[in-house]
C-alpha atoms as a PDB file:
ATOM      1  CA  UNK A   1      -8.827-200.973-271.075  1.00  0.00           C
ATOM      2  CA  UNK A   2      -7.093-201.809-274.240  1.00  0.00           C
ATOM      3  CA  UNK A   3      -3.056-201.620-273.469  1.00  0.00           C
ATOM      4  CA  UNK A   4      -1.381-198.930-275.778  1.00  0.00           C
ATOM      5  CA  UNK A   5       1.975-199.918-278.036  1.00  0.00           C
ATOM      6  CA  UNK A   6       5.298-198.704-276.525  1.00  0.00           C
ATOM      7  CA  UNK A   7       6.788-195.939-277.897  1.00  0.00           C
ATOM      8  CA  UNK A   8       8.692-195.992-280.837  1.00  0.00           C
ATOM      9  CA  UNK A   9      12.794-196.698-280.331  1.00  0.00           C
ATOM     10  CA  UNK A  10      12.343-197.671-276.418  1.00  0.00           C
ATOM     11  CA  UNK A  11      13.066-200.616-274.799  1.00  0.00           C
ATOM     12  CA  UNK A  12       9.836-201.889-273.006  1.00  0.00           C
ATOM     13  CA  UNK A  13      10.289-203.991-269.908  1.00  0.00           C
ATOM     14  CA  UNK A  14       9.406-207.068-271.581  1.00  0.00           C
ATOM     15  CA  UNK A  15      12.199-206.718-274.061  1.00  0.00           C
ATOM     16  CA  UNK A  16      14.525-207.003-271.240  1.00  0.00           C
ATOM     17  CA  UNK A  17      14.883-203.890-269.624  1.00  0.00           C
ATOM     18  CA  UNK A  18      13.528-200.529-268.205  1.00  0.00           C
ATOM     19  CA  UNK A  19      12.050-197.774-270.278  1.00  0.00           C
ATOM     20  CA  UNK A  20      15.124-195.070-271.296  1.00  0.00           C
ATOM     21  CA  UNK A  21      12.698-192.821-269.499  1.00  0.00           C
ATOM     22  CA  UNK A  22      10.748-191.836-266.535  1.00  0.00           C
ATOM     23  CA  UNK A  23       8.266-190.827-269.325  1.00  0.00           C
ATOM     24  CA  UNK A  24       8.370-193.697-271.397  1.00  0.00           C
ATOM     25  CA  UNK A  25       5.518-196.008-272.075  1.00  0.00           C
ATOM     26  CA  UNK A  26       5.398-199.950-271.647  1.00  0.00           C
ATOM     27  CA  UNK A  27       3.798-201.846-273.888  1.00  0.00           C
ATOM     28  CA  UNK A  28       1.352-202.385-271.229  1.00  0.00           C
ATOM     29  CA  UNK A  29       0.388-198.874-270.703  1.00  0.00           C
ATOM     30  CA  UNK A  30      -3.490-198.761-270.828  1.00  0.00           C
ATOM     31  CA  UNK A  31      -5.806-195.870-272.389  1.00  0.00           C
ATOM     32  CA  UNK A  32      -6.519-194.235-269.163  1.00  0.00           C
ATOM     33  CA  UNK A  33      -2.899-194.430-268.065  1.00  0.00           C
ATOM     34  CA  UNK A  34      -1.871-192.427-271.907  1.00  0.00           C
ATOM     35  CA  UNK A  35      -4.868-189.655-270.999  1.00  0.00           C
ATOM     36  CA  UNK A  36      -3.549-188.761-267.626  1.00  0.00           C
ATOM     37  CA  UNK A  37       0.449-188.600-269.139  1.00  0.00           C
ATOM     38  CA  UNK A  38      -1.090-186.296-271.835  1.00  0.00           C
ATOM     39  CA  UNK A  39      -3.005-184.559-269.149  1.00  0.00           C
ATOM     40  CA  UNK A  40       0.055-183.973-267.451  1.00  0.00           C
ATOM     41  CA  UNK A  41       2.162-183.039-270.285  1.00  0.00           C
ATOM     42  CA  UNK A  42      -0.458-180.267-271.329  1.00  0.00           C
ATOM     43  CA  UNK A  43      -0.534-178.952-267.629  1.00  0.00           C
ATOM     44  CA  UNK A  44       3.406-178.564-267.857  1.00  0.00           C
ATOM     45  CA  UNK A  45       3.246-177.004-271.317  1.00  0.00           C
ATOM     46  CA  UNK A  46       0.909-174.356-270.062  1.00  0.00           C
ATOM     47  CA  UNK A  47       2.797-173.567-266.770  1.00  0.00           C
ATOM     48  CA  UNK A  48       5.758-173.278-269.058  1.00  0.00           C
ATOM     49  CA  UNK A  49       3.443-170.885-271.273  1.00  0.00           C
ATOM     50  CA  UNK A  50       2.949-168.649-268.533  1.00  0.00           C
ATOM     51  CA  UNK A  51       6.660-168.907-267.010  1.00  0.00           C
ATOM     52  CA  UNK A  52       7.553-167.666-270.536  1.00  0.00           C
ATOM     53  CA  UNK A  53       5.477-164.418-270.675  1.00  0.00           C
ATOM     54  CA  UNK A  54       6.520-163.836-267.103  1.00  0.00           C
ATOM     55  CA  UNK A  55       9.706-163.871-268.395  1.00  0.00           C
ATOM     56  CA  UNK A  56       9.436-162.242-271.346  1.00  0.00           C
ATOM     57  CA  UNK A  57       7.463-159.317-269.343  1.00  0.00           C
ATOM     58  CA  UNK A  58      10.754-159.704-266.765  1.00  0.00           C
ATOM     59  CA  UNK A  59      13.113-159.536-270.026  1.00  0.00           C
ATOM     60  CA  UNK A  60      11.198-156.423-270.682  1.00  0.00           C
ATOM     61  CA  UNK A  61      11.358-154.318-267.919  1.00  0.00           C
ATOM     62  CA  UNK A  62      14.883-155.201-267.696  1.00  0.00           C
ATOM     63  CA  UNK A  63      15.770-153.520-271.477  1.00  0.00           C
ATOM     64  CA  UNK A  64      13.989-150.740-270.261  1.00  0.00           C
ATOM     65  CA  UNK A  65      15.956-149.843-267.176  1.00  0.00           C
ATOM     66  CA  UNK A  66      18.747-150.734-269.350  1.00  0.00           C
ATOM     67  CA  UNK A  67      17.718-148.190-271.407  1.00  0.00           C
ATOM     68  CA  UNK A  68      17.584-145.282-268.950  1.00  0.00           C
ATOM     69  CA  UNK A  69      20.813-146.458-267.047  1.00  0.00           C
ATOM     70  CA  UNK A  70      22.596-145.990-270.166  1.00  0.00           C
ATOM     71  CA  UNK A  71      20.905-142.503-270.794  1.00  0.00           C
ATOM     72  CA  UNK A  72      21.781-141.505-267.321  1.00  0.00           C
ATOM     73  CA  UNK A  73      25.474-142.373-267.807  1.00  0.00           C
ATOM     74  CA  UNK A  74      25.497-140.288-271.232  1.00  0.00           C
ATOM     75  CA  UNK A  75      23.775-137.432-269.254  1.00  0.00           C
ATOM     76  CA  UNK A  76      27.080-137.796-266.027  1.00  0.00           C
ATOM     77  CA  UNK A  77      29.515-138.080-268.745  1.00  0.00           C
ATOM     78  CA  UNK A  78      28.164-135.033-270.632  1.00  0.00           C
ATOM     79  CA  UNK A  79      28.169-133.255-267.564  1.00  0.00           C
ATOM     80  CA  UNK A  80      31.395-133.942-266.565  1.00  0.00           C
ATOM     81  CA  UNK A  81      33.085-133.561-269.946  1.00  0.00           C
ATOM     82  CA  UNK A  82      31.636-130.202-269.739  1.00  0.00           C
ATOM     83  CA  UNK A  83      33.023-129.197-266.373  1.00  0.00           C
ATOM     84  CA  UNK A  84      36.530-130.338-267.225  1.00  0.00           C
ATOM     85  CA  UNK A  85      36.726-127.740-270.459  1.00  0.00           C
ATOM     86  CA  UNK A  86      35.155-125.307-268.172  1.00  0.00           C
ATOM     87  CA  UNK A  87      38.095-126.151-265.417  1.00  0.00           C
ATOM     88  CA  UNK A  88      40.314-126.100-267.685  1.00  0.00           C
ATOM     89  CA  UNK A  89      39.735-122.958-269.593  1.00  0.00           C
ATOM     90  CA  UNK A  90      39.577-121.273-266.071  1.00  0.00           C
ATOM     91  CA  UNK A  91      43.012-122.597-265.742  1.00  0.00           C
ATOM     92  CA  UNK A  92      44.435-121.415-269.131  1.00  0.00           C
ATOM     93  CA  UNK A  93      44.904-125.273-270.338  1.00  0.00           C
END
């Protein structure tokens, strides 16, 4: 397999030290070896994919009962605005 060049901006190990990171690429870094990174990288990007619509879905359903708490607490309020005029015009006030 035909080594691949190292990434622009990194160190390799053969300039004198270790990639900056775990997902760096040496200059030795062969074809098969950049198909399974890229591989990888598409697996995570998809799992992300889906752990964002989950979210979003989550995000959701949370604004919704959001929603309804806040129309219940209008509803309690209007309620019990109500019952203290009626207490108090039972009490002359």
């Amino acid at each position: 397999p035909v080594p691949a060049v190292a990434a622009a901006g990194e160190e390799s190990p053969a300039e004198g030290g270790p990639p900056d990171h775990s997902y760096s690429l040496s200059s030795g870094t062969t074809s098969e070896e950049l198909l399974r990174k890229l591989n990888e990288q598409r697996d995570i990007i998809a799992l992300l994919e889906v752990k964002m619509k989950e979210m979003k879905g989550s995000i959701r359903r949370l604004r919704l009962a959001e929603a309804q708490l806040r129309e219940e607490i209008r509803e309690k309020d209007r309620l019990l605005h109500a019952a203290s005029i009626g207490t108090r015009k039972r009490h002359g006030l």
